[in-house]
Protein backbone atom coordinates (compact mmCIF):
# COMPACT_ATOMS: atom_id res chain seq x y z
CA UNK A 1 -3.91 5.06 19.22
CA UNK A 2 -5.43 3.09 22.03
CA UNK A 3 -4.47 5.50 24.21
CA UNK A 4 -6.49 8.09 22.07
CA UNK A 5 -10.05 6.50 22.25
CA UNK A 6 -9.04 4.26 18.97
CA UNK A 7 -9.83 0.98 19.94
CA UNK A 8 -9.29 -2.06 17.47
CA UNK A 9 -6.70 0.65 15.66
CA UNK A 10 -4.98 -1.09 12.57
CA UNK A 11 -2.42 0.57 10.14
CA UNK A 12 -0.52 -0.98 7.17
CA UNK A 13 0.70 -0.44 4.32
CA UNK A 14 -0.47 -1.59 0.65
CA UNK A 15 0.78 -1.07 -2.70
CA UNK A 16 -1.34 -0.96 -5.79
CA UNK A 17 -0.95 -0.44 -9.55
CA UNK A 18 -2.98 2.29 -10.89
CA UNK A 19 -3.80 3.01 -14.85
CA UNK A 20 -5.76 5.64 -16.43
CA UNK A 21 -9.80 5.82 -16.57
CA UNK A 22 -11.95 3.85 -18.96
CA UNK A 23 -8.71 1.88 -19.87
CA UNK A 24 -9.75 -0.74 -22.70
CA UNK A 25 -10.80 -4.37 -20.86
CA UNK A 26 -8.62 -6.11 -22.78
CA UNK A 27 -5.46 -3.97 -22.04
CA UNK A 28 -6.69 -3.96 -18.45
CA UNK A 29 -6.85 -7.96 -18.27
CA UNK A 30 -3.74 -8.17 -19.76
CA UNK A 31 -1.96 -5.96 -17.16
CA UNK A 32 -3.86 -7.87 -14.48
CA UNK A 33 -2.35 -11.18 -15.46
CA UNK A 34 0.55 -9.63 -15.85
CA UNK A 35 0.69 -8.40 -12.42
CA UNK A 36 -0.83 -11.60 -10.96
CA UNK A 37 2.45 -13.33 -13.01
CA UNK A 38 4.77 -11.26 -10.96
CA UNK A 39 3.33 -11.11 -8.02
CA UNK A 40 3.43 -15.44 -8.10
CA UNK A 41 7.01 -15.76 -8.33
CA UNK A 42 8.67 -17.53 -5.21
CA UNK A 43 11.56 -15.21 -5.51
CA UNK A 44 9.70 -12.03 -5.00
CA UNK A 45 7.13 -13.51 -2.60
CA UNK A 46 10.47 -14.52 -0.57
CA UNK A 47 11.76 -11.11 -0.82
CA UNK A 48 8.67 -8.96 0.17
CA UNK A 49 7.96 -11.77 3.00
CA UNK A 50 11.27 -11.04 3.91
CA UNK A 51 10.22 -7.36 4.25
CA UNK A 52 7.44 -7.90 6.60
CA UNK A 53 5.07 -7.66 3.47
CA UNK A 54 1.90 -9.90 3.06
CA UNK A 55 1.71 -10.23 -0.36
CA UNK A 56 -1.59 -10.70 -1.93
CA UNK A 57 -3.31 -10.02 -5.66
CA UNK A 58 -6.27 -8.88 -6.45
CA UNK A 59 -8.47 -7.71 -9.85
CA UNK A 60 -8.94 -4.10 -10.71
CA UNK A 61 -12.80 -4.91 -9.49
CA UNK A 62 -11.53 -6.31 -6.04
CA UNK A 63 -9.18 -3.47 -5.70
CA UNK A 64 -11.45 -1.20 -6.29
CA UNK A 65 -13.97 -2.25 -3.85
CA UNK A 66 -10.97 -2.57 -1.23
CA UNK A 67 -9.75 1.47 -2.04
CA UNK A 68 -13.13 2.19 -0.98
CA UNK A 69 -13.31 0.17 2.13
CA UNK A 70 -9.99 1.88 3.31
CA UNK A 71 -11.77 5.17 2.55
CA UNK A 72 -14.42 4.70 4.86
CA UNK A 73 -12.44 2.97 7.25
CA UNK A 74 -10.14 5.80 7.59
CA UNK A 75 -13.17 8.38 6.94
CA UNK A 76 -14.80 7.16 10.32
CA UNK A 77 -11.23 7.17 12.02
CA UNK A 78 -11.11 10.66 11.03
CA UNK A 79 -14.25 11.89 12.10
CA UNK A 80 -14.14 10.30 15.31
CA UNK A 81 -10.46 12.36 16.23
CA UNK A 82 -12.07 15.08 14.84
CA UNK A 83 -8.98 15.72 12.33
CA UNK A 84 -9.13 18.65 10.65
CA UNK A 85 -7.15 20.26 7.89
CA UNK A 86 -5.65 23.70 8.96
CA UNK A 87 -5.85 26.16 6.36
């Protein structure tokens, strides 16, 4: 990508759990302690490190504001390649 103009070029990959809208607070902090349970356990924090993965937790708030930062991240990477979707 450096090659291509793209300077200070960074890819990864991230998972993320995803629900329906406007799901009820309560069953939302539930599945967010839940997930922050999981995601804790030396076992699987072994295996994913193991992977190459960086595992990290975050709220649906904090997610949500880091979805968005990836969008405009990627948004300016697009525009500046001047990607286009054929049609």
């Amino acid at each position: 990508m450096k090659e291509q103009g793209q300077k200070n070029f960074a890819f990864y990959s991230w998972y993320g759990v995803w629900g329906p809208a406007k799901l009820p607070a309560p069953v939302l902090r539930r599945l967010e302690a839940a997930s922050a349970k999981v995601m804790a356990s030396p076992k699987l924090v072994e295996q994913l490190n193991g992977l190459g993965f960086e595992p990290s937790v975050k709220d649906s708030a904090a997610f949500a504001r880091f979805i968005d930062a990836e969008m405009k991240r990627y948004q300016i990477i697009i525009d500046q390649a001047k990607i286009h979707i054929a049609q």
